[in-house]
Every structure is written in structure tokens, then in C-alpha cells.
C-alpha atoms as a PDB file:
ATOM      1  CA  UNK A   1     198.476  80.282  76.579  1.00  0.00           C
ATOM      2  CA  UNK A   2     199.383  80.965  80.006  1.00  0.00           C
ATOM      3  CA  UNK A   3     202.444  82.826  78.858  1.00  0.00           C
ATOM      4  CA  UNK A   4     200.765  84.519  76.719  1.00  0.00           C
ATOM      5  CA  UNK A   5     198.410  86.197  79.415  1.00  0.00           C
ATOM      6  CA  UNK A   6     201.267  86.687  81.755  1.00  0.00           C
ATOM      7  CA  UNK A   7     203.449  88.193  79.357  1.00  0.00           C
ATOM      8  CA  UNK A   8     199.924  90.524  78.825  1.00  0.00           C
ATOM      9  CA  UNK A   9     199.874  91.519  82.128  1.00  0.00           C
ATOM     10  CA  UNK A  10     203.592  92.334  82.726  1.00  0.00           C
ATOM     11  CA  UNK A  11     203.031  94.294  79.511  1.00  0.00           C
ATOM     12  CA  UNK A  12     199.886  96.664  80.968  1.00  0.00           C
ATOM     13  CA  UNK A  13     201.881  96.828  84.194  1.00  0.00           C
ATOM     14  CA  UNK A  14     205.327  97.845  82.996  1.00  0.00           C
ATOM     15  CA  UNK A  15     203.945  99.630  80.109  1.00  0.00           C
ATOM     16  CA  UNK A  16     203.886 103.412  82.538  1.00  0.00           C
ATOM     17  CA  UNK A  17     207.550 102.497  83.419  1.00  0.00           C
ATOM     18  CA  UNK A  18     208.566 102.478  79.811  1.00  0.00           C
ATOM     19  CA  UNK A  19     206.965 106.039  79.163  1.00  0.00           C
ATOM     20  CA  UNK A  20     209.520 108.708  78.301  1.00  0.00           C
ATOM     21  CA  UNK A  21     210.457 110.109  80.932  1.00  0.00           C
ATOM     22  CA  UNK A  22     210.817 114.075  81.473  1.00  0.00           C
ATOM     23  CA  UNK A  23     214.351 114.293  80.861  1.00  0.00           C
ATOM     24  CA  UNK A  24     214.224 112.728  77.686  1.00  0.00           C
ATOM     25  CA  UNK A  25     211.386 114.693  76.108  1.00  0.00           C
ATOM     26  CA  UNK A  26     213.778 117.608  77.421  1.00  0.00           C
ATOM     27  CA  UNK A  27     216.618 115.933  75.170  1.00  0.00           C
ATOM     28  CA  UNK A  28     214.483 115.653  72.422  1.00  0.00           C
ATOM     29  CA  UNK A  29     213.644 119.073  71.921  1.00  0.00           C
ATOM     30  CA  UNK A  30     217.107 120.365  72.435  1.00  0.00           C
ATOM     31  CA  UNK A  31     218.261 118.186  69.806  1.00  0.00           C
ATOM     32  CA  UNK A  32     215.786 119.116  67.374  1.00  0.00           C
ATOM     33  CA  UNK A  33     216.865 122.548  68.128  1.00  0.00           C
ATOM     34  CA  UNK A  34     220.192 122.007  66.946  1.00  0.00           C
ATOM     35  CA  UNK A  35     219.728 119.902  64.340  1.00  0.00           C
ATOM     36  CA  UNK A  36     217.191 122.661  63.096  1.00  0.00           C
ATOM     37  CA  UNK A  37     219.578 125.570  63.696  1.00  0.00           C
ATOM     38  CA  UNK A  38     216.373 127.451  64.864  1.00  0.00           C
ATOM     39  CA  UNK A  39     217.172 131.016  65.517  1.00  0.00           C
ATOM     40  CA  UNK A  40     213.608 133.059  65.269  1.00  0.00           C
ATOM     41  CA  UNK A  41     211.425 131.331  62.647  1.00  0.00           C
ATOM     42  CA  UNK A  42     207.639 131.430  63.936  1.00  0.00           C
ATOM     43  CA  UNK A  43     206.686 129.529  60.641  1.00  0.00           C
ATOM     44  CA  UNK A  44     204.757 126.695  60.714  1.00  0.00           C
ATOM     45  CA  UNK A  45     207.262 124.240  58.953  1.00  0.00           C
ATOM     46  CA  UNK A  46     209.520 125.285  61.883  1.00  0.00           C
ATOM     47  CA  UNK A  47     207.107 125.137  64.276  1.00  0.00           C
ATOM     48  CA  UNK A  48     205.307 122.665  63.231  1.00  0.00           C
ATOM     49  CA  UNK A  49     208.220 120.081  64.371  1.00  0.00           C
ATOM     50  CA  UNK A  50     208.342 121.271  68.226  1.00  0.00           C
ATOM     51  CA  UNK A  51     204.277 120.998  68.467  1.00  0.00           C
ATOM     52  CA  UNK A  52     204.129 117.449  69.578  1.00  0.00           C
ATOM     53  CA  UNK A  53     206.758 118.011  71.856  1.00  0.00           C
ATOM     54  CA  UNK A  54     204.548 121.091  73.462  1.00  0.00           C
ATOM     55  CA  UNK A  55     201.807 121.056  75.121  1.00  0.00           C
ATOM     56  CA  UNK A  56     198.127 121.978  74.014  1.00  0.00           C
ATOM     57  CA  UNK A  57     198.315 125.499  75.541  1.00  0.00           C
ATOM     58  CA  UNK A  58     201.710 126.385  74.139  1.00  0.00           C
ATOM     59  CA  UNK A  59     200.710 125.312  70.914  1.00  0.00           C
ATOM     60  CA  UNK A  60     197.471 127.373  71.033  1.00  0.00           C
ATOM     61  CA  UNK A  61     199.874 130.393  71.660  1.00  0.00           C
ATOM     62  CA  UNK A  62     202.255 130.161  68.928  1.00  0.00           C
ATOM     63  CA  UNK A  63     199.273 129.565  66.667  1.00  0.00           C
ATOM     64  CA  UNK A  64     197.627 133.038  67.647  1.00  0.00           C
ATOM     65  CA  UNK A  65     201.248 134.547  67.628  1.00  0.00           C
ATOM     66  CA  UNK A  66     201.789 133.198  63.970  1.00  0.00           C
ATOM     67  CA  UNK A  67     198.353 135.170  63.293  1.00  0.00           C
ATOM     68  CA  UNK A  68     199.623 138.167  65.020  1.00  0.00           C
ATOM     69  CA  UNK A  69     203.043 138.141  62.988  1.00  0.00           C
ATOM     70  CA  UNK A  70     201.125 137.689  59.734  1.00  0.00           C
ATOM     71  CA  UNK A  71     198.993 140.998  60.638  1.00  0.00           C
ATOM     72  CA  UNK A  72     202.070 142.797  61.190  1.00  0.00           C
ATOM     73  CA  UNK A  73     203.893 141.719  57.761  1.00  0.00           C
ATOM     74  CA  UNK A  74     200.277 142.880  55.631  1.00  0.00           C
ATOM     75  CA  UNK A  75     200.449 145.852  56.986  1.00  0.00           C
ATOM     76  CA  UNK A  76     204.270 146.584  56.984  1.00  0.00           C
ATOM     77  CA  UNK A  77     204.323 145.310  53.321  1.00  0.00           C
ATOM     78  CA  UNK A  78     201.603 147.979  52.153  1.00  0.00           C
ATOM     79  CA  UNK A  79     203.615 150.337  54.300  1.00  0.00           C
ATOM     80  CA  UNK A  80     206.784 149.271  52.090  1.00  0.00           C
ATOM     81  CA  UNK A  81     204.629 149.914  49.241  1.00  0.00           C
ATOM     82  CA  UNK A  82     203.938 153.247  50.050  1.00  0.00           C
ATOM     83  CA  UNK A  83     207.579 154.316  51.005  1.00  0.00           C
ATOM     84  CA  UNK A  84     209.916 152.946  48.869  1.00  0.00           C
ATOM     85  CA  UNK A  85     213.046 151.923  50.297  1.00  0.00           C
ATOM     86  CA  UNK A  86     211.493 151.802  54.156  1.00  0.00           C
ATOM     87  CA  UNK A  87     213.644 149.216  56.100  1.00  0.00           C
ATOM     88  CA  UNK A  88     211.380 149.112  58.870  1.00  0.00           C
ATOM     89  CA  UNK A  89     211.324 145.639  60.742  1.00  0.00           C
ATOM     90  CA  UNK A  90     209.687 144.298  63.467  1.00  0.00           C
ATOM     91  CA  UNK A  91     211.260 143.638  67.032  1.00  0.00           C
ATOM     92  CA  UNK A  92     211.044 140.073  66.743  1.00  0.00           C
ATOM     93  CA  UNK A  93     213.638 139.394  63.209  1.00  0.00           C
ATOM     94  CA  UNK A  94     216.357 139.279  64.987  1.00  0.00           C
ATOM     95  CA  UNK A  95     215.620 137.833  68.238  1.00  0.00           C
ATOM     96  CA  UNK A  96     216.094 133.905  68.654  1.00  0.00           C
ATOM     97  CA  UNK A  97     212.723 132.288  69.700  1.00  0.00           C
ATOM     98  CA  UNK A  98     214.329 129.299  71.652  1.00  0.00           C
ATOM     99  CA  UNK A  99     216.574 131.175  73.387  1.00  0.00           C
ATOM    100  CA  UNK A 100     216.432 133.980  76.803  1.00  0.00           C
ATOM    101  CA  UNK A 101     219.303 136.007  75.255  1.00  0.00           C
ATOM    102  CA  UNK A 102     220.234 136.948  71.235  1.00  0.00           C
ATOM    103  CA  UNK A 103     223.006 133.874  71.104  1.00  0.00           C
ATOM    104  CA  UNK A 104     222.337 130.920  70.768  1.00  0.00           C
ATOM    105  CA  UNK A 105     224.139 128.267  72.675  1.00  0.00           C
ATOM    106  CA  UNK A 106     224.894 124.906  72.990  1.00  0.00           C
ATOM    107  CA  UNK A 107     223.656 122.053  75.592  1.00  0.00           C
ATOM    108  CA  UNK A 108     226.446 121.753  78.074  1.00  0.00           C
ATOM    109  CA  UNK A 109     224.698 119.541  80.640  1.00  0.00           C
ATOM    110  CA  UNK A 110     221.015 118.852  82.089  1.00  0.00           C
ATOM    111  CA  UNK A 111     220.002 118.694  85.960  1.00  0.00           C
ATOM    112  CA  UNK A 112     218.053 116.398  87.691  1.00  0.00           C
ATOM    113  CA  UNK A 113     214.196 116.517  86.814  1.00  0.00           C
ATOM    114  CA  UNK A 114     212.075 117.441  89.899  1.00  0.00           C
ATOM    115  CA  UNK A 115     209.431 115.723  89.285  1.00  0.00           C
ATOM    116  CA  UNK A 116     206.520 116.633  91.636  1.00  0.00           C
ATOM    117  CA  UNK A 117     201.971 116.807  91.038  1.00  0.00           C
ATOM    118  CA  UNK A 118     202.113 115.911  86.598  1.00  0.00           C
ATOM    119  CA  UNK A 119     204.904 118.522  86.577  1.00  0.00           C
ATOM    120  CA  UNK A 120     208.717 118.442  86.273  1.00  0.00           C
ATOM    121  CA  UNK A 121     211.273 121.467  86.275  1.00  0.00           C
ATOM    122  CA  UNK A 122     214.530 120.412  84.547  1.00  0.00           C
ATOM    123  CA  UNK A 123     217.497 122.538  84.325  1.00  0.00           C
ATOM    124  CA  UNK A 124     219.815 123.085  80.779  1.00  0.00           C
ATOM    125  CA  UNK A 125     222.967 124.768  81.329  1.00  0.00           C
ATOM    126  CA  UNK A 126     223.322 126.642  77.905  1.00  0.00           C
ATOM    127  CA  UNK A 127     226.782 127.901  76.620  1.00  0.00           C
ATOM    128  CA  UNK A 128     227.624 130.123  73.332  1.00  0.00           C
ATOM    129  CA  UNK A 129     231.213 129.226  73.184  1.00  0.00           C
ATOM    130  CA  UNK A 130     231.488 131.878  70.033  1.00  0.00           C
ATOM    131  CA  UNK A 131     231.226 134.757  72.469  1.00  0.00           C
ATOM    132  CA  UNK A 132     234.056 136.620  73.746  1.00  0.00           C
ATOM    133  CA  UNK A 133     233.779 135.529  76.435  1.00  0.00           C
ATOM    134  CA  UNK A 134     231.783 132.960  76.566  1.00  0.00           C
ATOM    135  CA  UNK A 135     228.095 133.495  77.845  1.00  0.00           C
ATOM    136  CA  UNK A 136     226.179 130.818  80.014  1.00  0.00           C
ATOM    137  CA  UNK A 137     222.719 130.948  80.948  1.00  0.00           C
ATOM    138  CA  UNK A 138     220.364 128.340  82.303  1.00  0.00           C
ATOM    139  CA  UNK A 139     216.931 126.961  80.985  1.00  0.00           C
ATOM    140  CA  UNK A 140     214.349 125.323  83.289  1.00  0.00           C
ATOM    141  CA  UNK A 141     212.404 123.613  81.526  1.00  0.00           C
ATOM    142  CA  UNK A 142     208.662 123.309  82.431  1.00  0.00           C
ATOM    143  CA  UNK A 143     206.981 120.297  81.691  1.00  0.00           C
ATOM    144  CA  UNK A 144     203.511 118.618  81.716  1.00  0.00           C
ATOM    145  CA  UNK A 145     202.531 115.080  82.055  1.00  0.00           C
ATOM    146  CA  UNK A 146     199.450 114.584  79.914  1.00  0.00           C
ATOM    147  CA  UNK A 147     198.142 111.350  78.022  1.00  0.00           C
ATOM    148  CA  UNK A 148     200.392 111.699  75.362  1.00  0.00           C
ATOM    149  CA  UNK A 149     203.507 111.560  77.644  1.00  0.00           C
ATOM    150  CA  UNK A 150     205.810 114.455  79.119  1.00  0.00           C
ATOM    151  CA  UNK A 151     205.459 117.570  76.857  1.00  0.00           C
ATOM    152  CA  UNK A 152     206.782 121.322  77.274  1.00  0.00           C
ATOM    153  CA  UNK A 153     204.823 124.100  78.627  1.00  0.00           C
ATOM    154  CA  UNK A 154     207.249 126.649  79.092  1.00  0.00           C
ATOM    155  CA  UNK A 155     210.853 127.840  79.338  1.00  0.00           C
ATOM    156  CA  UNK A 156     212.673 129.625  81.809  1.00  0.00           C
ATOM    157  CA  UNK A 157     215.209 132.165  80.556  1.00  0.00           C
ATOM    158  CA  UNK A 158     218.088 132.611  83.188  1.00  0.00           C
ATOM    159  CA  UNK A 159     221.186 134.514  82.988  1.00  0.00           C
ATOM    160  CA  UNK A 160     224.425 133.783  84.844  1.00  0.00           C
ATOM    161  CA  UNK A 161     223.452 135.574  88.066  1.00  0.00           C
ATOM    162  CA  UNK A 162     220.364 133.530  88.796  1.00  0.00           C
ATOM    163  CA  UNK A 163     218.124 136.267  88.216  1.00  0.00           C
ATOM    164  CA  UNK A 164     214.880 135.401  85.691  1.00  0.00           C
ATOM    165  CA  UNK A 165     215.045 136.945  82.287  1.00  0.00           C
ATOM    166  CA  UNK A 166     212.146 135.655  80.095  1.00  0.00           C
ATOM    167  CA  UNK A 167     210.223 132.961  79.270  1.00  0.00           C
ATOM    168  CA  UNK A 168     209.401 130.936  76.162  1.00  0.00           C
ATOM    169  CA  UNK A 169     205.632 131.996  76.502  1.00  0.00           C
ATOM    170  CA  UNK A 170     207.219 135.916  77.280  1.00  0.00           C
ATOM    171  CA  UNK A 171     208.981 135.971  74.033  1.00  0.00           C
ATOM    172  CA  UNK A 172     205.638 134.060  71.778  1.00  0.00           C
ATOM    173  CA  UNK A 173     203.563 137.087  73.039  1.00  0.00           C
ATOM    174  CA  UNK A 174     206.179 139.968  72.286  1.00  0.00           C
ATOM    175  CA  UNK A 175     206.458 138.091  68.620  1.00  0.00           C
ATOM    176  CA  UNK A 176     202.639 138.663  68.551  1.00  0.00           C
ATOM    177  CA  UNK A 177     202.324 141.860  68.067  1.00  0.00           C
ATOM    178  CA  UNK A 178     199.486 143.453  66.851  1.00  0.00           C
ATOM    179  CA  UNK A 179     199.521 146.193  63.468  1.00  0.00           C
END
């Protein structure tokens, strides 16, 4: 019996230390990325696999985004109707959702999480090998500690000379847009 509480205890005590950790939940999602060969897919079977890896707020803007999107394709479609042949198409077809710049890389290595108030801030270096040359650009990723564990709140987009581009949140609102 006694081990049986003590092995209890250890349990509730360790249990926090056996939480994923930042840089993990930062691994998951960019291997779901890849294995998902996401380019710029706002629907919800896409989506729908990165939301428990988000937070609440992110999620709540890729939902009203999604509405947004639909908007735009009604009336674009009844547009299409009108004019036959129109090839009009919205900004966001052939941008890459995931991504700061049009290609879309591959993980070459993460930084050290900096880990500081329920937040952490982890660098991706991000490579598209394809590219002649090659193009790098770093994520940081944003993160959140909530009661669920570390999940994403946003993505910083930059390019090889340190300056900013975009953000993850950025890009959901100029998918958004309104008819």
C-alpha cells in the first residue's frame, strides 16, 4: 500500500516535468506540415489537424477567415456565372499559408526555446533547397502555455537579412478577405 501512495505522489509531482515541452509541440507541427504537404489550403480538413496544436485565439481566426474565404468564392462564382470564361482569383490561391515567402521549405534545424512568463519564442531555420539558389528564412515560433500544454499562437516570418516579413496571423487576415 505504501508503494502504492508513494508511487502516487511521485506521479502528481513529476507529472508537470513530463509535459511536452515547447520545442516539441514546435516539432510536431512542422512535421505535420510536411507530412501534409500544406501549401495554402484554409479548409477545415486541413485545418482542422493544426487546431489542437494552436491556440484558442488562432483558432478563432482561421475560423472567421474560413468564413471570409467562403464569402469571397459565392460571390466570385456568381461573378463566373455572369462572365463566362473570367479567370479571376483571389490573392490568397497561390500563396502558402504556413510559410513567410511563396516556397516552401524544409526544417533545417530549431534554436533553443526561450522560455520566459507562459511564453516561449523558438527559432526554425527554413530552407527550399529547390531554389536556385537556395532560399533560407527563419520562423520564430510563438507559443502559449495553457492547460492543455504548449500550443502555437503565432509565427514569425523572417527573411535572410533579419528583417520581419509577416506573420502567421498577417497572412490568416489577408486570406480573409471580404466580397
Amino acid at each position: 500500500m505504501r508503494a502504492i501512495a508513494t508511487s502516487l505522489v511521485l506521479g502528481i509531482i513529476a507529472a508537470p516535468c513530463l509535459a511536452e515541452e515547447p520545442l516539441d509541440a514546435v516539432k510536431r507541427f512542422y512535421g505535420e506540415l510536411k507530412a501534409l504537404e500544406i501549401r495554402h489550403d484554409l479548409e477545415e480538413k486541413t485545418i482542422g489537424k493544426f487546431r489542437p496544436l494552436l491556440t484558442e485565439s488562432l483558432n478563432q481566426e482561421f475560423t472567421a477567415s474560413q468564413k471570409a474565404v467562403a464569402a469571397w468564392w459565392e460571390v466570385e462564382n456568381k461573378h463566373r456565372a455572369a462572365s463566362p470564361g473570367s479567370e479571376n482569383k483571389p490573392p490568397f490561391v497561390d500563396s502558402p499559408i504556413f510559410s513567410g515567402i511563396y516556397e516552401s521549405g524544409e526544417v533545417e534545424s530549431y534554436g533553443d526555446p526561450c522560455v520566459a512568463g507562459g511564453r516561449a519564442y523558438i527559432p526554425v531555420k527554413v530552407t527550399d533547397k529547390e531554389s536556385q539558389p537556395s532560399v533560407s528564412w527563419f520562423d520564430i515560433v510563438i507559443l502559449h502555455q495553457t492547460k492543455e500544454g504548449w500550443r502555437i499562437d503565432d509565427i514569425l516570418y523572417f527573411i535572410e537579412d533579419g528583417h520581419p516579413r509577416s506573420s502567421l496571423r498577417q497572412g490568416i487576415d489577408s486570406k480573409g478577405i471580404q466580397p
